[in-house]
Every structure is written in structure tokens, then in C-alpha cells.
C-alpha atoms as a PDB file:
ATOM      1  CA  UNK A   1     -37.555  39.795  -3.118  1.00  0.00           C
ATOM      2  CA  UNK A   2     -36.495  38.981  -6.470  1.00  0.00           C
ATOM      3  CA  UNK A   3     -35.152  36.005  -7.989  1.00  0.00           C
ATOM      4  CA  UNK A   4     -32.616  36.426 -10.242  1.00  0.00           C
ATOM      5  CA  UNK A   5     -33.549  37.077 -13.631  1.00  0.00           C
ATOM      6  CA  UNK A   6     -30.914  35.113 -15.498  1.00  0.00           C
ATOM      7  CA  UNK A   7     -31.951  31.863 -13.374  1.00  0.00           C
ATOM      8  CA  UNK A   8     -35.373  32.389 -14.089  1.00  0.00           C
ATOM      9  CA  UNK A   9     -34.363  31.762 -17.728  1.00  0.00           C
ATOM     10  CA  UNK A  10     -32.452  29.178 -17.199  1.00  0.00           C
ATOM     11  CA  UNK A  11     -35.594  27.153 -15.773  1.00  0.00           C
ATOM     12  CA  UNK A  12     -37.413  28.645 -18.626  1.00  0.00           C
ATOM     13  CA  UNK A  13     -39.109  31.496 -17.990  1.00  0.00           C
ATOM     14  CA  UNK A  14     -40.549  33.565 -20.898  1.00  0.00           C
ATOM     15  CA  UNK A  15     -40.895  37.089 -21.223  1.00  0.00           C
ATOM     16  CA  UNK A  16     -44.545  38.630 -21.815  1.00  0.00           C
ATOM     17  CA  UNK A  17     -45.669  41.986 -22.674  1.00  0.00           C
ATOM     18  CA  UNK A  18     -48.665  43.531 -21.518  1.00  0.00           C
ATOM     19  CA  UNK A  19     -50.398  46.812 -22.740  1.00  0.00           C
ATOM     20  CA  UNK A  20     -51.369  49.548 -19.848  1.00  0.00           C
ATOM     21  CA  UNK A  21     -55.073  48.427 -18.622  1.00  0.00           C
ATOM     22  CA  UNK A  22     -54.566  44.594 -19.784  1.00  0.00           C
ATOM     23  CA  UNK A  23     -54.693  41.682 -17.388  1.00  0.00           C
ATOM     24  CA  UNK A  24     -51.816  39.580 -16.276  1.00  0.00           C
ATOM     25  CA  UNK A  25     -54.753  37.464 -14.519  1.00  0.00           C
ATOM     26  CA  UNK A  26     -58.503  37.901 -13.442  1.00  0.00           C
ATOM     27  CA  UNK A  27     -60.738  36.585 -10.996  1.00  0.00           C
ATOM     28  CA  UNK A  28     -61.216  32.504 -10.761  1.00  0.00           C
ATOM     29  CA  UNK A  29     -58.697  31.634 -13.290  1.00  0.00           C
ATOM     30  CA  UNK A  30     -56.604  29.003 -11.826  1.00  0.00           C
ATOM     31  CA  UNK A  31     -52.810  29.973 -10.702  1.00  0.00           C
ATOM     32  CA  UNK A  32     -50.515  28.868 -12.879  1.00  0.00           C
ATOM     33  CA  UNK A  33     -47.309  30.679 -13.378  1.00  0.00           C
ATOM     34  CA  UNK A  34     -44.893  32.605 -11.496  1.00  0.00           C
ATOM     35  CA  UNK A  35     -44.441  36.306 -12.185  1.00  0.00           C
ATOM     36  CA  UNK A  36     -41.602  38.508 -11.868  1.00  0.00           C
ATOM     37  CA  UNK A  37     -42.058  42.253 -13.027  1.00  0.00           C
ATOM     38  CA  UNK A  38     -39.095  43.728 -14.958  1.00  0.00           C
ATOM     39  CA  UNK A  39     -40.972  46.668 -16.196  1.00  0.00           C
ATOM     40  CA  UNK A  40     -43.515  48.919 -14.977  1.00  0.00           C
ATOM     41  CA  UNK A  41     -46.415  48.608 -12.431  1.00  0.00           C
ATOM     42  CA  UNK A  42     -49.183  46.404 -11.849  1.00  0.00           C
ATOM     43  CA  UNK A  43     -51.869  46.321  -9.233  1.00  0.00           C
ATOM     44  CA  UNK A  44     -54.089  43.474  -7.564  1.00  0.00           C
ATOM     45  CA  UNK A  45     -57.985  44.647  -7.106  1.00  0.00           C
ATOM     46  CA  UNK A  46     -61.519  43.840  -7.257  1.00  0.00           C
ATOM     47  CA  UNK A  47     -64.021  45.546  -8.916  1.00  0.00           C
ATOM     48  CA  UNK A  48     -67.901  45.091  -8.852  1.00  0.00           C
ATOM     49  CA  UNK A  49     -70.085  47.203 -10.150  1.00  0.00           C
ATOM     50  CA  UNK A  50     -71.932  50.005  -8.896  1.00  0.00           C
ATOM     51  CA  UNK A  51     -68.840  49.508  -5.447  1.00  0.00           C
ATOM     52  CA  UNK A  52     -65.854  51.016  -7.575  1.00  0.00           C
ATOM     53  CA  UNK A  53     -62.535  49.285  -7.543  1.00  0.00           C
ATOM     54  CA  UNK A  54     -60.671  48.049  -4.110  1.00  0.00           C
ATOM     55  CA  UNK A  55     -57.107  47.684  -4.936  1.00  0.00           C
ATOM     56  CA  UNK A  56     -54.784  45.647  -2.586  1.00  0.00           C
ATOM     57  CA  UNK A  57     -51.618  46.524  -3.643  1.00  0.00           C
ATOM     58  CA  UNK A  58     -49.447  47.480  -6.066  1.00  0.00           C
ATOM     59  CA  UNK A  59     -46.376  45.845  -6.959  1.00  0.00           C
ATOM     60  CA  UNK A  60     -43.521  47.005  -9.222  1.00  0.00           C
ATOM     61  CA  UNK A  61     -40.221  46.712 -11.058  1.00  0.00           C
ATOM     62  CA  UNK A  62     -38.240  43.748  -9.241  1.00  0.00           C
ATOM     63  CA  UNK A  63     -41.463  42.438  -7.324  1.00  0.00           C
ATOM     64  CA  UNK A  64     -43.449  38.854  -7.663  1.00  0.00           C
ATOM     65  CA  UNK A  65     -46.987  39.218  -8.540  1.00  0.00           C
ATOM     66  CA  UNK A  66     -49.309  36.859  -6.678  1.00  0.00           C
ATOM     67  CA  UNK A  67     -46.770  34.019  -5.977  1.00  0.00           C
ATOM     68  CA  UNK A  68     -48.556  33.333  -2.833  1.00  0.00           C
ATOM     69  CA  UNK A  69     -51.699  31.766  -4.966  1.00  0.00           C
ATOM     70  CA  UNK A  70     -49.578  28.930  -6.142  1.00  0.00           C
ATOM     71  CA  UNK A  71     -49.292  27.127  -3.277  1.00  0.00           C
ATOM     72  CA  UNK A  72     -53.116  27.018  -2.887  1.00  0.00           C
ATOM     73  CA  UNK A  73     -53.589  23.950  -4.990  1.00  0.00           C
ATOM     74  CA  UNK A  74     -57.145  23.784  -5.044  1.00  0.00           C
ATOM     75  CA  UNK A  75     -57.848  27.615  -5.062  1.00  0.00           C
ATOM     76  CA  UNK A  76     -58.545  30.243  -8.203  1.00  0.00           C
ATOM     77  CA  UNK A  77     -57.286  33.662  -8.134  1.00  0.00           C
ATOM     78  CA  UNK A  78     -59.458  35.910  -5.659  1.00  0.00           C
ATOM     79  CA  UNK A  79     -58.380  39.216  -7.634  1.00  0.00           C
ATOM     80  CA  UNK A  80     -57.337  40.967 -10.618  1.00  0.00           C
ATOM     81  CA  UNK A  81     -53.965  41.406 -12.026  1.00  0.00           C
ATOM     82  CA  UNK A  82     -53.969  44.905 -14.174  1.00  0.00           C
ATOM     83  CA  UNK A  83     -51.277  46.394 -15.633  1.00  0.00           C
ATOM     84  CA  UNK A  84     -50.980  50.084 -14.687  1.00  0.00           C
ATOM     85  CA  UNK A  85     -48.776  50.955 -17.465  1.00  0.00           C
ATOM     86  CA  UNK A  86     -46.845  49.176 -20.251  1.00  0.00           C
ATOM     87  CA  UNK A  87     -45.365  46.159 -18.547  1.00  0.00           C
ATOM     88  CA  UNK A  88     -42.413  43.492 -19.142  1.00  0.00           C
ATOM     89  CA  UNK A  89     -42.913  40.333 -17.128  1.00  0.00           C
ATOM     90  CA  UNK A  90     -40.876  37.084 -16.765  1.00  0.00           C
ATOM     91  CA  UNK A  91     -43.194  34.249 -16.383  1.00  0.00           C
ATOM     92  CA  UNK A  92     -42.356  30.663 -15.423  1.00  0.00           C
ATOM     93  CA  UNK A  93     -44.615  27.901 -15.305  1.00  0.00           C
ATOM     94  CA  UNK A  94     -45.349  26.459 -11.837  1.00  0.00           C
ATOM     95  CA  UNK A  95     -43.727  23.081 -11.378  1.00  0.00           C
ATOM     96  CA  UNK A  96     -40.783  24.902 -12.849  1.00  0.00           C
ATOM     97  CA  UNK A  97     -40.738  27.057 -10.197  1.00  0.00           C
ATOM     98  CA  UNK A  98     -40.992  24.364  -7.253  1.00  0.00           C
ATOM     99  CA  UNK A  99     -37.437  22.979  -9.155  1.00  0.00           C
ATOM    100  CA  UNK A 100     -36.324  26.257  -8.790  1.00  0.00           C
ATOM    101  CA  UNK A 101     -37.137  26.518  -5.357  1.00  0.00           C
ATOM    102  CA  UNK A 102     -35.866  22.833  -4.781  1.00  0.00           C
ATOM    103  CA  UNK A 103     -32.205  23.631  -6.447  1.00  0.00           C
ATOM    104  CA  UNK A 104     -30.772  26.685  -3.555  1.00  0.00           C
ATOM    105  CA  UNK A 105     -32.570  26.449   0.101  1.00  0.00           C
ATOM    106  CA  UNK A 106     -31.089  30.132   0.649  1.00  0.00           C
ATOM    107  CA  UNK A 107     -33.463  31.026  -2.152  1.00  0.00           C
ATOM    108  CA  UNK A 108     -36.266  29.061  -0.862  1.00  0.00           C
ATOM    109  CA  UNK A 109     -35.840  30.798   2.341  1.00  0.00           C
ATOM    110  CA  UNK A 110     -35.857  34.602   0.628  1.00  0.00           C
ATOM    111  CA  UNK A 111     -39.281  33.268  -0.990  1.00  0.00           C
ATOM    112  CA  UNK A 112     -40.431  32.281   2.198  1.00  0.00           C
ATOM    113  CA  UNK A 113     -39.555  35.155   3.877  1.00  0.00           C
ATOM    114  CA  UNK A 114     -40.826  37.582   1.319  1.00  0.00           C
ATOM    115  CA  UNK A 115     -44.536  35.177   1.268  1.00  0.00           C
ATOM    116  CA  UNK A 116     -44.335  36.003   4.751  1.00  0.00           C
ATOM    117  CA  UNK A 117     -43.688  39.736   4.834  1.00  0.00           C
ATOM    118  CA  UNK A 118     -46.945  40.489   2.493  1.00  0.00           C
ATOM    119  CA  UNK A 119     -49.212  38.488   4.917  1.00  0.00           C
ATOM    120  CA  UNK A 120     -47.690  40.565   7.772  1.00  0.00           C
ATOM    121  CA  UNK A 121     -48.697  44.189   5.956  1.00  0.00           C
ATOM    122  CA  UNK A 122     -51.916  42.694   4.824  1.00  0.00           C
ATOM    123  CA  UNK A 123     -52.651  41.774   8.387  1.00  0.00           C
ATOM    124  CA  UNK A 124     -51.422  45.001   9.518  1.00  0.00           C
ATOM    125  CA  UNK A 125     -53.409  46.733   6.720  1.00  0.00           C
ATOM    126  CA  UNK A 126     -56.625  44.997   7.387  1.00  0.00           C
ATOM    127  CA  UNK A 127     -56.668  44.856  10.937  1.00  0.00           C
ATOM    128  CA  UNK A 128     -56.901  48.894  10.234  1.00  0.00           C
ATOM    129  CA  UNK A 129     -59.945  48.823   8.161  1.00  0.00           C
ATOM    130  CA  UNK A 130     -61.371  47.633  11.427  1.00  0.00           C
ATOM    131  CA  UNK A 131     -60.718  50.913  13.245  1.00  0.00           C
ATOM    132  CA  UNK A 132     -63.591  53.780  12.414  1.00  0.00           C
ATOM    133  CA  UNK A 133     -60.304  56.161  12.171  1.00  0.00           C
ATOM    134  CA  UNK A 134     -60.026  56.574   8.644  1.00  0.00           C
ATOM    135  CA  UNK A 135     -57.148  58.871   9.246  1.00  0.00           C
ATOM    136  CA  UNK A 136     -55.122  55.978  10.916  1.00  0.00           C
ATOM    137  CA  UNK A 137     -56.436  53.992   7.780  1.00  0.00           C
ATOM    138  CA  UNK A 138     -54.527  56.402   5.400  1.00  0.00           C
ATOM    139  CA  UNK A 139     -51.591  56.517   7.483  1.00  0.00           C
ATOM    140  CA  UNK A 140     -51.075  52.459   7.851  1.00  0.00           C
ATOM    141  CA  UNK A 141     -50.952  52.583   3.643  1.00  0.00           C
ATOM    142  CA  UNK A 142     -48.590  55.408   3.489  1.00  0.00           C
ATOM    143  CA  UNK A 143     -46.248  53.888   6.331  1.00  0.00           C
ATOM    144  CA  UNK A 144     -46.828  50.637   4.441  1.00  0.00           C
ATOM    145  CA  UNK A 145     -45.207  52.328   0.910  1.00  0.00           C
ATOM    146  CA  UNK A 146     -42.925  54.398   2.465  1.00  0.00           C
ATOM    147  CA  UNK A 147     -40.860  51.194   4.681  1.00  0.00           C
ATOM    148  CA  UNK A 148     -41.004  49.636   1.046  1.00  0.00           C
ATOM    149  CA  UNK A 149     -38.805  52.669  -0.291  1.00  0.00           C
ATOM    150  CA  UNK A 150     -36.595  52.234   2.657  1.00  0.00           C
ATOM    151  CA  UNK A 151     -37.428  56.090   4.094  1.00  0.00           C
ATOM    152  CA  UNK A 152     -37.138  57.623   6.938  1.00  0.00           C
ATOM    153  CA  UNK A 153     -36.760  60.892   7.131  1.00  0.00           C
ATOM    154  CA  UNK A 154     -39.581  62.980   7.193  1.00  0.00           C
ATOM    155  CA  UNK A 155     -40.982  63.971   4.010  1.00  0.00           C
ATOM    156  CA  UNK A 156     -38.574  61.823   1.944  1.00  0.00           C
ATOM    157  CA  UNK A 157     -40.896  59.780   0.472  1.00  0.00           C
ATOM    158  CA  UNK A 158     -43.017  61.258  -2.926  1.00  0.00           C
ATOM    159  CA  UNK A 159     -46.213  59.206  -3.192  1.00  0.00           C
ATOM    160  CA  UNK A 160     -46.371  58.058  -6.369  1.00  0.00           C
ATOM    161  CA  UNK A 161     -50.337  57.462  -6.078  1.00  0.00           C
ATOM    162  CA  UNK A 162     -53.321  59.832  -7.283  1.00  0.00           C
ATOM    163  CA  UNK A 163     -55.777  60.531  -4.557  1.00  0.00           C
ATOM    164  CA  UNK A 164     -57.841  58.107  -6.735  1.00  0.00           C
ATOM    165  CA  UNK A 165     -55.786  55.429  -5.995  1.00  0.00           C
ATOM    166  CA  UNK A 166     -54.888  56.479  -2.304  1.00  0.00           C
ATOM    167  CA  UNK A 167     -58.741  56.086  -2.283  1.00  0.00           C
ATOM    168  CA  UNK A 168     -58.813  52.387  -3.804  1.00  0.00           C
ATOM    169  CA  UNK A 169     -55.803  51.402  -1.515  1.00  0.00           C
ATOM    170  CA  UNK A 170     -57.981  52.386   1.432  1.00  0.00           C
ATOM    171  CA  UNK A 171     -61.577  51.602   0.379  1.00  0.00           C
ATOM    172  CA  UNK A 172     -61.860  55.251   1.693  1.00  0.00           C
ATOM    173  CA  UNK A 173     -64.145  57.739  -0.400  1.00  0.00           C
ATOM    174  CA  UNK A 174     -61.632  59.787  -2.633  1.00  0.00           C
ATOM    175  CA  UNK A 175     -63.385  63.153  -0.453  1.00  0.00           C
ATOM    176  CA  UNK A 176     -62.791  61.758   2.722  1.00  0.00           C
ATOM    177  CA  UNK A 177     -58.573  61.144   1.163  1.00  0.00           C
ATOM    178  CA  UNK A 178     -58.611  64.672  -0.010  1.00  0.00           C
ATOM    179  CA  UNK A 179     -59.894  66.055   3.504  1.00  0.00           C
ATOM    180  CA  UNK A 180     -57.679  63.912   5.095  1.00  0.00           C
ATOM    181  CA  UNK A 181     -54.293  64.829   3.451  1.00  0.00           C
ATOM    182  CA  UNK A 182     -55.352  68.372   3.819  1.00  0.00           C
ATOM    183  CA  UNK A 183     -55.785  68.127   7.732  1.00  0.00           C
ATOM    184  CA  UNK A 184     -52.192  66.227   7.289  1.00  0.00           C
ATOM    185  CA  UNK A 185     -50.736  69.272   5.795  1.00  0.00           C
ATOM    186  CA  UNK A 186     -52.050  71.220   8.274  1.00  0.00           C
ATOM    187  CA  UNK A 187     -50.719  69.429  11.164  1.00  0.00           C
ATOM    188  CA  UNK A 188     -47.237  68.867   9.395  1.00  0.00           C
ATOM    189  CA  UNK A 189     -47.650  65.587   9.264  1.00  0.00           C
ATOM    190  CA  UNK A 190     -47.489  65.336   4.757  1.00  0.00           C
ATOM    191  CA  UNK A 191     -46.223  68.094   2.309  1.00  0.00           C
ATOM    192  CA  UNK A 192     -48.204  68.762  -0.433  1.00  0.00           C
ATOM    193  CA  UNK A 193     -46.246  70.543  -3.376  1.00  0.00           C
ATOM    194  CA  UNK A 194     -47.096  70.922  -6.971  1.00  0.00           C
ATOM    195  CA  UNK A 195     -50.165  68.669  -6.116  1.00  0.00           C
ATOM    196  CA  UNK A 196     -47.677  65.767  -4.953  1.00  0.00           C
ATOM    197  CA  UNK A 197     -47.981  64.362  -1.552  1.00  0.00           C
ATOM    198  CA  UNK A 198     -44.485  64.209   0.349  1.00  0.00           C
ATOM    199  CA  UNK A 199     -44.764  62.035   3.753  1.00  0.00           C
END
């Protein structure tokens, strides 16, 4: 859920560029802003070297970044922010936010609600890297993207991820994704036209 640009400005929020590859945030910096995306893409991973790069999502035009981390006072960041592309970003300083928050209980409640719908998919998502199926593992992130496009029908949704990233998303080996979506084609499950994954 968004909040409305225009109110964000009017508590003060500032708009911030960032280049494609530059940080929003990194690792144990202390949370102190909102941020609202109003152009491009950004993701939230670790990397460490030698292990590659696990991302944990991806959020995009419209969509918080990391709002959740303000509330834990005492707490640094436990990921990355990275810009995917060239990026536009409303930020607004913490304690403005809680006055935001404090001013319209409906839009406390969307907050809330929207806090509360990532923890559910990151449950859902983790309690999946628990299963040795790493089919079921891809599946769970492309159900994940496609209810946040609003899809149904089958093949409506165009991935908008490389297999590289499919792979980061799943902490799968980029192989193992290729395999996979192949075996998926085969069984009708995924299209796969022009290199582009439909599901």
C-alpha cells in the first residue's frame, strides 16, 4: 500500500535520486526514514562473499521499502537496499512518519495491514526453503509475484525476472532454475517465449 504522495509532502518528505546499482541503505545502518518508491525498482538482499547474493524481495513503483525496520527501535538494518535501475524515492524522516500515522487511523490501519501482508509471504516463502522440493520453492516465488499483479489466468503473468534473479529470489543454483522452468514448460505448467517466462 501506498500513502499518498501529496501527504507525504505535506509532512515533509523529500525526493531522492538514486543511480542503478546505488544503495538506498546497507547492512547495520540504523533505520531512519520512510521510503516510498515513485520510480523504478529496488531490491532487499545480502551478499557475502564467495555465497553470491540472496535477494528477499523486490519492491517497485508505488511500494514502501523496509518500513517494517522502523518500528524496531533498537535494531540496524539486516539487508541491503539496491537500486535495480534509476530510481525516484520520497523519503520522510521517522518521527514524521509516526505524525503521519497518528493524523488518519484508516491510514494507520492500511500500514498495518500492508506490515502484515509481507510477514505473511515471507512466512509462506520461508517455510518453503524448508521443503527439499526446490520445484515447490520456485513455484511459492512465482505464485508470490504473480497474486502481487493481481493474475489469474493462466499464463497472464510475464516474469519480469532473469533466471539470475529467479535464482537469488530462491537461494536456488541458477542450473537447478533453468532445469526447473524447462520441466515447467514441459508439463504446461510456464510458457517460455522469446526467452520470457509466462506463468
Amino acid at each position: 500500500m501506498a500513502i499518498k504522495e501529496d501527504l507525504l509532502i505535506d509532512f515533509g518528505a523529500e525526493s531522492i535520486l538514486l543511480s542503478e546499482s546505488e544503495f538506498l541503505f546497507q547492512e547495520d545502518i540504523p533505520p531512519i526514514y520512510y521510503y516510498q518508491i515513485t520510480k523504478g525498482k529496488i531490491k532487499l538482499s545480502n551478499h557475502k562473499p564467495g555465497d553470491g547474493e540472496f535477494i528477499h524481495s523486490i519492491h517497485e513503483e508505488g511500494e514502501s521499502v523496509g518500513e517494517v525496520f522502523l518500528f524496531c527501535k533498537h535494531h540496524r538494518y539486516p539487508v541491503n537496499a539496491l537500486a535495480m535501475e534509476d530510481c525516484t524515492v520520497l523519503r520522510l524522516e521517522r518521527p514524521r512518519l509516526l505524525q503521519l500515522l497518528e493524523s488518519d487511523f484508516s491510514i494507520q490501519m492500511k500500514f498495518l495491514k500492508n506490515c502484515a501482508e509481507h510477514a505473511y509471504y515471507n512466512y509462506v516463502f520461508l517455510n518453503s526453503l524448508t521443503l527439499q522440493d526446490a520445484t515447490h520453492q520456485l513455484l511459492t516465488v512465482l505464485d508470490r509475484l504473480k497474486e502481487t499483479e493481481d493474475g489469474e489466468d493462466q499464463y497472464s503473468y510475464k516474469v519480469p525476472f532473469t533466471r539470475k534473479e529467479l535464482s537469488s529470489l530462491t537461494g536456488l543454483r541458477i542450473e537447478t532454475v533453468i532445469r526447473i522452468l524447462k520441466k515447467l514448460q514441459t508439463e504446461k505448467v510456464v510458457k517460455i517465449i522469446k526467452g520470457r517466462v509466462y506463468y
